[in-house]
PDB file of N, CA and C in Angstrom:
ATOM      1  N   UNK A   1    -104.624  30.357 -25.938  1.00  0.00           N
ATOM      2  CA  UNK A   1    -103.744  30.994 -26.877  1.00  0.00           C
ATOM      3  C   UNK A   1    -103.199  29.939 -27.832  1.00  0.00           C
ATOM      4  N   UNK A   2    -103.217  30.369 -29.026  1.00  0.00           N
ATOM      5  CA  UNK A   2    -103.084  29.601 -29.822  1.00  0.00           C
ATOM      6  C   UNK A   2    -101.991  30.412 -30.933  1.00  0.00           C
ATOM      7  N   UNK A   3    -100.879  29.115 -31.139  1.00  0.00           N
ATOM      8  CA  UNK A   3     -99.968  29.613 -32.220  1.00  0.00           C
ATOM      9  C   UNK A   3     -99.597  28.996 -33.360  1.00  0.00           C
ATOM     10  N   UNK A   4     -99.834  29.587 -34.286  1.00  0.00           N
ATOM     11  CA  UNK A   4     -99.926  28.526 -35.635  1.00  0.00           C
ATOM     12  C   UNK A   4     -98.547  29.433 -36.359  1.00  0.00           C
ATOM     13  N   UNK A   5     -97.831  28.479 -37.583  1.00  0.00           N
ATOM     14  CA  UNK A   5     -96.780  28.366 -37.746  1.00  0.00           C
ATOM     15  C   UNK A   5     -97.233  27.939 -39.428  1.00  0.00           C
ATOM     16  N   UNK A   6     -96.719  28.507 -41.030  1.00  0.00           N
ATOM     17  CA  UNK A   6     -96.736  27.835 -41.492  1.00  0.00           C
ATOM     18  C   UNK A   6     -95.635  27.059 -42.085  1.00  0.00           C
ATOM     19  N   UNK A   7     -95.714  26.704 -42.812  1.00  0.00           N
ATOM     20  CA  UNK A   7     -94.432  25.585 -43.399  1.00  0.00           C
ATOM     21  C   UNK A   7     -92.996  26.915 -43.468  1.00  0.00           C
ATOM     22  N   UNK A   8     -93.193  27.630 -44.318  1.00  0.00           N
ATOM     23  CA  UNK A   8     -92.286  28.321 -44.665  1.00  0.00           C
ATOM     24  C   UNK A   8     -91.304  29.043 -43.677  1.00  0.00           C
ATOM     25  N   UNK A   9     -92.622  29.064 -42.535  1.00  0.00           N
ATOM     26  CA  UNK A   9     -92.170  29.770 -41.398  1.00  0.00           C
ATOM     27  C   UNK A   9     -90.741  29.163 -40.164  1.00  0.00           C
ATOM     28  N   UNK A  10     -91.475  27.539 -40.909  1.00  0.00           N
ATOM     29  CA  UNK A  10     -90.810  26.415 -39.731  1.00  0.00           C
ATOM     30  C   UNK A  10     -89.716  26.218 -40.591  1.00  0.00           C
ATOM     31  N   UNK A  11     -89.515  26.283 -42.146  1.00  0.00           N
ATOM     32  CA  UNK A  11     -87.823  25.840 -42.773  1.00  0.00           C
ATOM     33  C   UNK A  11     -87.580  27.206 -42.361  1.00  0.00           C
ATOM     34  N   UNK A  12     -87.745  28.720 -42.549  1.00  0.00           N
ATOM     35  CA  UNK A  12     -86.599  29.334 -42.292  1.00  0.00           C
ATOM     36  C   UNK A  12     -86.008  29.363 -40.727  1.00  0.00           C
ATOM     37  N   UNK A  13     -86.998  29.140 -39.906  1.00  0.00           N
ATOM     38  CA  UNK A  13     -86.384  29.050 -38.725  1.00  0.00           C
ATOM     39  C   UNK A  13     -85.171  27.811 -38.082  1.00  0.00           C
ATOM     40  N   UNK A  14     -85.738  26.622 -38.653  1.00  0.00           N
ATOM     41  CA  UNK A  14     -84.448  25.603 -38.808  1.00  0.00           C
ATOM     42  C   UNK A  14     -83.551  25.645 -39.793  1.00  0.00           C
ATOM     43  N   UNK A  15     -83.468  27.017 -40.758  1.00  0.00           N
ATOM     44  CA  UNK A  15     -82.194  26.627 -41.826  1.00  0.00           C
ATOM     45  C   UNK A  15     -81.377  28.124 -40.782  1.00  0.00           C
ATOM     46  N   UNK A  16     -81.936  28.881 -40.388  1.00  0.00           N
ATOM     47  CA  UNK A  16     -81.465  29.641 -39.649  1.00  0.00           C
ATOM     48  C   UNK A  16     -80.461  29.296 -37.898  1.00  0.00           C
ATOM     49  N   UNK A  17     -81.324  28.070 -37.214  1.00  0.00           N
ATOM     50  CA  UNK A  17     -80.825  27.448 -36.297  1.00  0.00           C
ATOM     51  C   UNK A  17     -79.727  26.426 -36.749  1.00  0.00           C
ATOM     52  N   UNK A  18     -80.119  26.066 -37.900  1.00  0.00           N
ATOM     53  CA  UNK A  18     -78.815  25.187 -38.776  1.00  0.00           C
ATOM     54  C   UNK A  18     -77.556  26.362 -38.572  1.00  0.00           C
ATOM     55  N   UNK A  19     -77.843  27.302 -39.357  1.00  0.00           N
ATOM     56  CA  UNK A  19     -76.392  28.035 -39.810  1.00  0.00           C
ATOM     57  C   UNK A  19     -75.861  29.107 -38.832  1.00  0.00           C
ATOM     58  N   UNK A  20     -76.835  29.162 -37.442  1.00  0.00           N
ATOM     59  CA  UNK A  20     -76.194  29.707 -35.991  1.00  0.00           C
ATOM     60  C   UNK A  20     -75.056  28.574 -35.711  1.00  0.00           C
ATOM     61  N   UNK A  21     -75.752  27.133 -35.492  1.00  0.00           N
ATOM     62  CA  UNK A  21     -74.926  26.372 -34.817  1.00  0.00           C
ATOM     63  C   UNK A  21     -73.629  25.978 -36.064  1.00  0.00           C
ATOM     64  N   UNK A  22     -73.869  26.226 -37.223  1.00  0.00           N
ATOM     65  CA  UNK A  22     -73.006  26.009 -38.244  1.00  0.00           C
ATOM     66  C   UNK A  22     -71.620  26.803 -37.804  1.00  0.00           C
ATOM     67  N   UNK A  23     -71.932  28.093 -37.753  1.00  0.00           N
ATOM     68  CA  UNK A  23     -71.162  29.259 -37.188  1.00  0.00           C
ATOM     69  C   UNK A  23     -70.327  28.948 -36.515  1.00  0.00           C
ATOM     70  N   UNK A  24     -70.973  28.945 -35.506  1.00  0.00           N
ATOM     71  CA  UNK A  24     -71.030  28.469 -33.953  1.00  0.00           C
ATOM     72  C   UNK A  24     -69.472  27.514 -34.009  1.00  0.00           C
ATOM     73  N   UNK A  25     -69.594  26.704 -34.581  1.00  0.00           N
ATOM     74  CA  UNK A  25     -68.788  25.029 -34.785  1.00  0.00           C
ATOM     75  C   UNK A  25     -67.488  25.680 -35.365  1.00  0.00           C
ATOM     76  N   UNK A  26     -67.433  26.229 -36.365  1.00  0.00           N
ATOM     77  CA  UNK A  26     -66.260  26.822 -36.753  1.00  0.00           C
ATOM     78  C   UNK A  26     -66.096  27.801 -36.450  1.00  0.00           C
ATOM     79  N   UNK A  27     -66.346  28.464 -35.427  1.00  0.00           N
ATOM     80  CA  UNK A  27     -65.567  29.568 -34.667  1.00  0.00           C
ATOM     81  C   UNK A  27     -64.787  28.819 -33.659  1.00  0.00           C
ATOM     82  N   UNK A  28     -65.686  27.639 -33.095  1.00  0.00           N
ATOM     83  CA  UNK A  28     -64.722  26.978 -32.172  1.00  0.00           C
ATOM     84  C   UNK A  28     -64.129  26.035 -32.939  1.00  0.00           C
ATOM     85  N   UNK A  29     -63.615  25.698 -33.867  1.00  0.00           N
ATOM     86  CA  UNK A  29     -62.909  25.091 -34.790  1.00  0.00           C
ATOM     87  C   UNK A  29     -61.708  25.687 -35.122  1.00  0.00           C
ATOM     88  N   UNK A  30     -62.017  27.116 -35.595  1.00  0.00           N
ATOM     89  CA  UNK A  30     -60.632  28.146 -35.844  1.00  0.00           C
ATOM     90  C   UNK A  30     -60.275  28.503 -34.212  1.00  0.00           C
ATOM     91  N   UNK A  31     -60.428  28.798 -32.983  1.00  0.00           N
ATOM     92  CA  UNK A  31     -59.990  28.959 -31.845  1.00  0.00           C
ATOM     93  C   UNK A  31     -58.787  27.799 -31.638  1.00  0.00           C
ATOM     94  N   UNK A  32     -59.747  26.169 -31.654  1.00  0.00           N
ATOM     95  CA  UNK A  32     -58.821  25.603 -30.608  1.00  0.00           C
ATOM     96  C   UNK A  32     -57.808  24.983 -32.061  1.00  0.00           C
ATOM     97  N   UNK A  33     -57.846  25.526 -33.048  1.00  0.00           N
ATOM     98  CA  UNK A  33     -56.583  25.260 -34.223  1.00  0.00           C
ATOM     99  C   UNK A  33     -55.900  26.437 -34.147  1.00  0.00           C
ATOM    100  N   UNK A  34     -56.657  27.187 -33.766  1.00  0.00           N
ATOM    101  CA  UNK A  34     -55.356  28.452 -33.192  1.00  0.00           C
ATOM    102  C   UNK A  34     -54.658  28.799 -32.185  1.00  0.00           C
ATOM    103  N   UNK A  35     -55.223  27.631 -30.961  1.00  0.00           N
ATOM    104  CA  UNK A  35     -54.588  27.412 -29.245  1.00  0.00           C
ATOM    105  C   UNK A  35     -53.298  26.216 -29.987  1.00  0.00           C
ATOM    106  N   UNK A  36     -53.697  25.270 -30.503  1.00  0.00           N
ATOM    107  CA  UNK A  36     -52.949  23.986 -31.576  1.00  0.00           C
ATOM    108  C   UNK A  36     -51.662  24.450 -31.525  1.00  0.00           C
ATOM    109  N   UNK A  37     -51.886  25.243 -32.930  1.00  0.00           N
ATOM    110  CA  UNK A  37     -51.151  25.938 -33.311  1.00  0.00           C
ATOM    111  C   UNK A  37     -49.844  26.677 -32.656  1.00  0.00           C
ATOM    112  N   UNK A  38     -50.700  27.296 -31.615  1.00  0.00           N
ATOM    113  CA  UNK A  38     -49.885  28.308 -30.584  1.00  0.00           C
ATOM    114  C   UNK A  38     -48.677  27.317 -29.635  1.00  0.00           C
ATOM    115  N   UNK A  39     -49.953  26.002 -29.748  1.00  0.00           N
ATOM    116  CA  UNK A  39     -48.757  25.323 -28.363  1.00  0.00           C
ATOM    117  C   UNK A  39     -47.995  24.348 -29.247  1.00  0.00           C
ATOM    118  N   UNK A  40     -48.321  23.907 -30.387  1.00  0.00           N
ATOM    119  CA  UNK A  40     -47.125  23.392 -31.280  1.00  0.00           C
ATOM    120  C   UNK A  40     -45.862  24.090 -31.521  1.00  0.00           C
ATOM    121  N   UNK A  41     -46.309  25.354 -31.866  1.00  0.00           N
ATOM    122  CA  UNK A  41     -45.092  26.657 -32.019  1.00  0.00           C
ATOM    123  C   UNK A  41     -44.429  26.603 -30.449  1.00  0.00           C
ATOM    124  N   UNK A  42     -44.736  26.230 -29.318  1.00  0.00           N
ATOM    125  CA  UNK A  42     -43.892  26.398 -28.451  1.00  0.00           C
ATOM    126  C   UNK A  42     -43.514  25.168 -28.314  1.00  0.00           C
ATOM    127  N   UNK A  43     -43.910  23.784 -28.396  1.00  0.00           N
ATOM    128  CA  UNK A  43     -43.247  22.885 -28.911  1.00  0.00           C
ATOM    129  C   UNK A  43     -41.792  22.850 -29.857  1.00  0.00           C
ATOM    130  N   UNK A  44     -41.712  23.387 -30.907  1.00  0.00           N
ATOM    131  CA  UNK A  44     -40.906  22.993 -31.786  1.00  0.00           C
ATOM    132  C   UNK A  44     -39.521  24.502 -31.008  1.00  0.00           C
ATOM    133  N   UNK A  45     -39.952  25.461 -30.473  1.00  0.00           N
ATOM    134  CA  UNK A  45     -39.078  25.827 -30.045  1.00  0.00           C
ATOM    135  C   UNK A  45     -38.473  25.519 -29.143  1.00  0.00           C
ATOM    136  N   UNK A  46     -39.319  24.509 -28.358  1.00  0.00           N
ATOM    137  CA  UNK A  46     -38.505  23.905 -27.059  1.00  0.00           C
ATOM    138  C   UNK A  46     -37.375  22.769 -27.504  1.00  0.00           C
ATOM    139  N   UNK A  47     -37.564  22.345 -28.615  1.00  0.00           N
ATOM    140  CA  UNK A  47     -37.390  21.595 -28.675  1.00  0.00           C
ATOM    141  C   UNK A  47     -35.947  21.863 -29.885  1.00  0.00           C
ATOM    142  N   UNK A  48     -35.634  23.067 -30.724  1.00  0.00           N
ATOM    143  CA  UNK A  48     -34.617  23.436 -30.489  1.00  0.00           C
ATOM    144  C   UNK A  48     -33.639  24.007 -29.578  1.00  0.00           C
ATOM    145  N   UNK A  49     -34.082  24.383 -28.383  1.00  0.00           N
ATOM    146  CA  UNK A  49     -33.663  24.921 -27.493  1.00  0.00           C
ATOM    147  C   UNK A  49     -33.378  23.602 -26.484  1.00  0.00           C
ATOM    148  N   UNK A  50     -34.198  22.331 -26.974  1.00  0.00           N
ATOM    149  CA  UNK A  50     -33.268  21.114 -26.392  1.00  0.00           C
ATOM    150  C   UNK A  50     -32.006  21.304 -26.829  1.00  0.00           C
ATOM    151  N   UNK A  51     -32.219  20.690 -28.409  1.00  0.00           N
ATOM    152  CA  UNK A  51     -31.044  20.448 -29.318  1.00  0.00           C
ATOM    153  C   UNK A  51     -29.842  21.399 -29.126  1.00  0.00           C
ATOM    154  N   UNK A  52     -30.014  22.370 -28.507  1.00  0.00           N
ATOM    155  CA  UNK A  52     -29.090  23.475 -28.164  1.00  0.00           C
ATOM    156  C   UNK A  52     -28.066  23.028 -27.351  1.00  0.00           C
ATOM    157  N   UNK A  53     -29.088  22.471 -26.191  1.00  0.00           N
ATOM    158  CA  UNK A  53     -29.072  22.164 -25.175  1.00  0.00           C
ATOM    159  C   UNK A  53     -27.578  20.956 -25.081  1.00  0.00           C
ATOM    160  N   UNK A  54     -28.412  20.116 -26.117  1.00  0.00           N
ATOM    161  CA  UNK A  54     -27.478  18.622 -25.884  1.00  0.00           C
ATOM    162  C   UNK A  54     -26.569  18.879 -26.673  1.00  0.00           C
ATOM    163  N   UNK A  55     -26.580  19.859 -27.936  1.00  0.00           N
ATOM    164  CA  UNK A  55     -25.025  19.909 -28.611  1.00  0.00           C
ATOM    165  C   UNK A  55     -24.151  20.638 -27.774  1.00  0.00           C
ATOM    166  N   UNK A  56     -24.614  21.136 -26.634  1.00  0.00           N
ATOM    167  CA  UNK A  56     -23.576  21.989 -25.794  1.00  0.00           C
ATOM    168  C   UNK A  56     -23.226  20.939 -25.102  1.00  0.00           C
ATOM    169  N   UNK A  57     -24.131  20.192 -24.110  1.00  0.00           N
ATOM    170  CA  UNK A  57     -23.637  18.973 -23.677  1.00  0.00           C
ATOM    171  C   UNK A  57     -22.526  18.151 -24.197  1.00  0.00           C
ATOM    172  N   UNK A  58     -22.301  17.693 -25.426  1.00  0.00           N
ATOM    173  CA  UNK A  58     -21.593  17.074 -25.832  1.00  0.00           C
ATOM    174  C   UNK A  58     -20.164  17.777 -26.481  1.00  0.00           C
ATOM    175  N   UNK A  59     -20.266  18.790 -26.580  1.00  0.00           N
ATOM    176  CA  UNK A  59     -19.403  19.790 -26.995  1.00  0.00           C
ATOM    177  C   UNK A  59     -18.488  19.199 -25.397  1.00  0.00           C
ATOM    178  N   UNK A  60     -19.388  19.827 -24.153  1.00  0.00           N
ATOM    179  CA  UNK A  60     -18.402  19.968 -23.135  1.00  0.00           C
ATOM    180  C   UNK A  60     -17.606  18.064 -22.619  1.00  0.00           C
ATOM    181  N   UNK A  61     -18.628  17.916 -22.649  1.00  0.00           N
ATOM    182  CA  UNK A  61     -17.735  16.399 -22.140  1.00  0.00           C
ATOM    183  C   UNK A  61     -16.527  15.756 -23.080  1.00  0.00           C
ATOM    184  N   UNK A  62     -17.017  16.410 -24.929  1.00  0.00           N
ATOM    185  CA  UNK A  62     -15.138  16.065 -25.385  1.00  0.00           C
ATOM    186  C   UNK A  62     -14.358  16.443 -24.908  1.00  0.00           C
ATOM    187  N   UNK A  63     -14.454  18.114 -24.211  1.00  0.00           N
ATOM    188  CA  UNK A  63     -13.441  19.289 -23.787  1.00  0.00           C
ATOM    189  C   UNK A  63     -12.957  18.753 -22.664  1.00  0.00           C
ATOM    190  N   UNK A  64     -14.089  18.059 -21.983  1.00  0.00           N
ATOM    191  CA  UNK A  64     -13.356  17.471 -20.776  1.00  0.00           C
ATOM    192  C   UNK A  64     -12.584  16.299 -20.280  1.00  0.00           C
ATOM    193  N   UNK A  65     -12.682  15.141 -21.693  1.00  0.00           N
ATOM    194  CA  UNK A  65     -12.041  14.197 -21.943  1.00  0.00           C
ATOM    195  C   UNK A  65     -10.707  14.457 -22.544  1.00  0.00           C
ATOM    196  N   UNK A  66     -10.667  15.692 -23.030  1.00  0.00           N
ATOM    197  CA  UNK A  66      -9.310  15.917 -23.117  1.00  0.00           C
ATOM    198  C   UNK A  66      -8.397  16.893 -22.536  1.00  0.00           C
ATOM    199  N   UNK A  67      -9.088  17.743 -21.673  1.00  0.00           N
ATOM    200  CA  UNK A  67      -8.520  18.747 -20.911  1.00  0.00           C
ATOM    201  C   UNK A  67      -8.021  18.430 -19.193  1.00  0.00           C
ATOM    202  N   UNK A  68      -9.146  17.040 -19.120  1.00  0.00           N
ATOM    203  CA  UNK A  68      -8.873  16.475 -17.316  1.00  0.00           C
ATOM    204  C   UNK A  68      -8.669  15.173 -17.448  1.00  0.00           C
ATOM    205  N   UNK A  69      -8.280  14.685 -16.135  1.00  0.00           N
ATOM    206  CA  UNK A  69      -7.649  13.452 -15.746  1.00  0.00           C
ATOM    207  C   UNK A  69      -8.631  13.073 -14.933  1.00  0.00           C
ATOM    208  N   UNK A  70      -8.953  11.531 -14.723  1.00  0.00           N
ATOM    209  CA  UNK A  70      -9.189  11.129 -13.723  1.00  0.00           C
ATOM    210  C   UNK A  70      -8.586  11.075 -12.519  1.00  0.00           C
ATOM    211  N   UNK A  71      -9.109  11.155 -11.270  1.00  0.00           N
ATOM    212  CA  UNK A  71      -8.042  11.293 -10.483  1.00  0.00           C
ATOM    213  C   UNK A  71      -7.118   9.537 -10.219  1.00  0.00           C
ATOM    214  N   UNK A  72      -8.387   8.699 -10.485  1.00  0.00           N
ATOM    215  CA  UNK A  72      -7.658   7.265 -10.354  1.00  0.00           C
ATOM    216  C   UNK A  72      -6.434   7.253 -11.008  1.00  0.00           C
ATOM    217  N   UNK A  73      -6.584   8.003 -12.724  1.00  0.00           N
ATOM    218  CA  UNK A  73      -5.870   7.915 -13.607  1.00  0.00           C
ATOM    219  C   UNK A  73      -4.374   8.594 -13.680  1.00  0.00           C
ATOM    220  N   UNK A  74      -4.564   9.634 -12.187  1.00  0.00           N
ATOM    221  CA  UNK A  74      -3.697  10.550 -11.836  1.00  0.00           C
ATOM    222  C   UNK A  74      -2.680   9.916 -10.865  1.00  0.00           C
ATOM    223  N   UNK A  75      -3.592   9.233  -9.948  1.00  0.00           N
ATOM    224  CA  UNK A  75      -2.879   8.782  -8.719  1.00  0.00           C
ATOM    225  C   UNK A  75      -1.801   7.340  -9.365  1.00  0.00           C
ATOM    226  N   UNK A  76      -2.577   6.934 -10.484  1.00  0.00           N
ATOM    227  CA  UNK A  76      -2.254   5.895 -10.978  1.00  0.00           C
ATOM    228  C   UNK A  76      -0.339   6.571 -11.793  1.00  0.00           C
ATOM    229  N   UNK A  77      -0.108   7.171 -12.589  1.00  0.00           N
ATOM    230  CA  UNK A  77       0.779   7.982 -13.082  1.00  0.00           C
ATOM    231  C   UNK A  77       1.940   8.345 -12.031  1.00  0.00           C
ATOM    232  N   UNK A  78       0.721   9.254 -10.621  1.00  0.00           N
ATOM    233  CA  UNK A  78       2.146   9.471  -9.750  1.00  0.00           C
ATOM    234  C   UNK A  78       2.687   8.633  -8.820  1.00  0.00           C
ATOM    235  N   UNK A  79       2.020   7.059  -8.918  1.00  0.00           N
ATOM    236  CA  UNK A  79       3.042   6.352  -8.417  1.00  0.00           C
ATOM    237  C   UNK A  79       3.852   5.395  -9.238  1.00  0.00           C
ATOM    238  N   UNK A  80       3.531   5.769 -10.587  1.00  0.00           N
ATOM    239  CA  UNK A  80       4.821   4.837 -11.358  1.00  0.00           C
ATOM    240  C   UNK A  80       5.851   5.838 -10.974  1.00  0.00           C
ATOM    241  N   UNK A  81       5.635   7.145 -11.122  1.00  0.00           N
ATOM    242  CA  UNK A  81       7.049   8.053 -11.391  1.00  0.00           C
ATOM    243  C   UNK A  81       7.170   8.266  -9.892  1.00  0.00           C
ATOM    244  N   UNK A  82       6.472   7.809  -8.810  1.00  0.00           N
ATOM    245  CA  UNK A  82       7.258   7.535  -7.738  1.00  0.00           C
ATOM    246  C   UNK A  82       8.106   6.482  -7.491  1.00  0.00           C
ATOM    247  N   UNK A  83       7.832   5.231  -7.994  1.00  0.00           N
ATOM    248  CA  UNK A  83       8.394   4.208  -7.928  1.00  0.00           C
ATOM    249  C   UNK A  83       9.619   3.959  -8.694  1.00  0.00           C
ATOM    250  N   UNK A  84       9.520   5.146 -10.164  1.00  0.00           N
ATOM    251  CA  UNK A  84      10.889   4.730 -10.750  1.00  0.00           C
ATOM    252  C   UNK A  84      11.847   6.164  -9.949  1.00  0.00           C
ATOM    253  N   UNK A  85      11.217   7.061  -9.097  1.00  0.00           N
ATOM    254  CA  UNK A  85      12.061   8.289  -8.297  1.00  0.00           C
ATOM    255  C   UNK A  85      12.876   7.700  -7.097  1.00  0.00           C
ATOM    256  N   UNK A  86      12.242   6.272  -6.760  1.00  0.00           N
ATOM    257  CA  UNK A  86      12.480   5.393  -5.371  1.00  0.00           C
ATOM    258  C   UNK A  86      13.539   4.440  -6.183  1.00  0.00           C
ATOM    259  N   UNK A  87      13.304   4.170  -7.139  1.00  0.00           N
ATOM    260  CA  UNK A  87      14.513   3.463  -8.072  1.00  0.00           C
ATOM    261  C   UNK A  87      15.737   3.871  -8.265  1.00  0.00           C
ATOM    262  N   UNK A  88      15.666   5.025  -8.822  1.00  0.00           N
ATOM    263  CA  UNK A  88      16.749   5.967  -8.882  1.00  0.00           C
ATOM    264  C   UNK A  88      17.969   5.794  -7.649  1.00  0.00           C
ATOM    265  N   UNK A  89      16.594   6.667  -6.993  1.00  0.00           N
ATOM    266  CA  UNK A  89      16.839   6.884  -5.148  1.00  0.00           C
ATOM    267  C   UNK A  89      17.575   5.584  -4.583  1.00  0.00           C
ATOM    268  N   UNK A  90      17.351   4.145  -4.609  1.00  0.00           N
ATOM    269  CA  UNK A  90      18.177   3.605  -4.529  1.00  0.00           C
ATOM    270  C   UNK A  90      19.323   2.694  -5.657  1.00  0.00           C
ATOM    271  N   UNK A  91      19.279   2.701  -6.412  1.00  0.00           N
ATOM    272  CA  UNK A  91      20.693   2.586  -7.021  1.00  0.00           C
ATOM    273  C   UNK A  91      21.866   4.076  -6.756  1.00  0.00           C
ATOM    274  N   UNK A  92      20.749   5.117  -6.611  1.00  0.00           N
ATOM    275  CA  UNK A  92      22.181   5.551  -6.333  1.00  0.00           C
ATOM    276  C   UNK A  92      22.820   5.833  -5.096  1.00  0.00           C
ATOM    277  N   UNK A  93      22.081   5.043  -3.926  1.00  0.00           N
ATOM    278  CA  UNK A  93      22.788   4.773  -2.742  1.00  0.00           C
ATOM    279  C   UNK A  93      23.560   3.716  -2.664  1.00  0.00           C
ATOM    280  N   UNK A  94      23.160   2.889  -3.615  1.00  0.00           N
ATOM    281  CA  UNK A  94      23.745   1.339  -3.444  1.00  0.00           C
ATOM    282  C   UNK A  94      25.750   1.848  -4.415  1.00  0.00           C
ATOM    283  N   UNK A  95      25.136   2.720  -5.051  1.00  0.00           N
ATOM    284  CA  UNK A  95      26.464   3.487  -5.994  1.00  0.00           C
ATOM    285  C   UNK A  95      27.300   4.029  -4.760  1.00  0.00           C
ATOM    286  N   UNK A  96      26.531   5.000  -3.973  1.00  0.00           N
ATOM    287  CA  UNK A  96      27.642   5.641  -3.249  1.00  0.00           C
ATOM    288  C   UNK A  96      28.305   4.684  -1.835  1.00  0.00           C
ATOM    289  N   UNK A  97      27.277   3.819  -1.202  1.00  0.00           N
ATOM    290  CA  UNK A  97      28.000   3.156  -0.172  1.00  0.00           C
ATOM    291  C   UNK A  97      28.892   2.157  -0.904  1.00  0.00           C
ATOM    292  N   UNK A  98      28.753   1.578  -2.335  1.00  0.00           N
ATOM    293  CA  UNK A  98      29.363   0.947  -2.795  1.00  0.00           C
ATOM    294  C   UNK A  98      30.966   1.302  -2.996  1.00  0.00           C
ATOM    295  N   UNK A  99      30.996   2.884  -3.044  1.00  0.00           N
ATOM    296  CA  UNK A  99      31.990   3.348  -3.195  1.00  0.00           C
ATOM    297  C   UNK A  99      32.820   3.955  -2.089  1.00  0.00           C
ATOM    298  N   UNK A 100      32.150   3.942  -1.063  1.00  0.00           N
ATOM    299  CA  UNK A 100      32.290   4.021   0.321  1.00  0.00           C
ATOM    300  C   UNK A 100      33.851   3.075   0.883  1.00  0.00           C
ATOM    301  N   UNK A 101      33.113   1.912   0.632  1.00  0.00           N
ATOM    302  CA  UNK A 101      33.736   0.508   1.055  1.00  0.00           C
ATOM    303  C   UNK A 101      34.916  -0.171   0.127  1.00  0.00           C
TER     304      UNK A 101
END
C-alpha cells in the first residue's frame, strides 16, 4: 500500500496543524490569565481586609492606652496614697497623745 501526498496537500495539512496548536495556546493563555486574574482579585481583597484589620488594631490599643492602667502603674499610685494615708495617720496621733500629756 502505497500513499502519495502532493505538495499542496502537505502545506494545508501543516498550516492547519499550525493553527489547531495556535488555538490550542491561547485558549490556554486566556484560562490561566483568567485563574491570574481570579486569584489576584482575591489577593487585593485580602489584603484590604488586612488593612481593616490593622487600622482596627491600632484604633484599639490608643483606646487602651488611655482608658487602662497598668497594674504595676496602679499598685505603684496606691502605695504613694497609702503612704501619705499612713502620714496623716500618724501625725495625727503624735497630735492627739501630744495633747494627752
Amino acid at each position: 500500500m502505497r500513499v502519495e501526498f502532493e505538495l499542496w496537500h502537505l502545506v494545508t495539512l501543516a498550516l492547519t496543524l499550525i493553527g489547531m496548536f495556535t488555538g490550542l495556546g491561547k485558549l490556554l493563555l486566556m484560562q490561566f490569565e483568567r485563574r491570574i486574574d481570579d486569584r489576584l482579585g482575591s489577593f487585593t481583597e485580602d489584603s484590604r481586609e488586612w488593612r481593616e484589620t490593622s487600622r482596627d488594631l491600632l484604633i484599639l490599643k490608643a483606646e487602651l492606652a488611655e482608658k487602662y492602667v497598668r497594674r504595676e502603674d496602679y499598685i505603684r499610685g496606691q502605695t504613694v496614697i497609702e503612704a501619705k494615708l499612713d502620714a496623716i495617720n500618724s501625725e495625727l496621733r503624735r497630735s492627739y497623745q501630744g495633747g494627752k500629756t
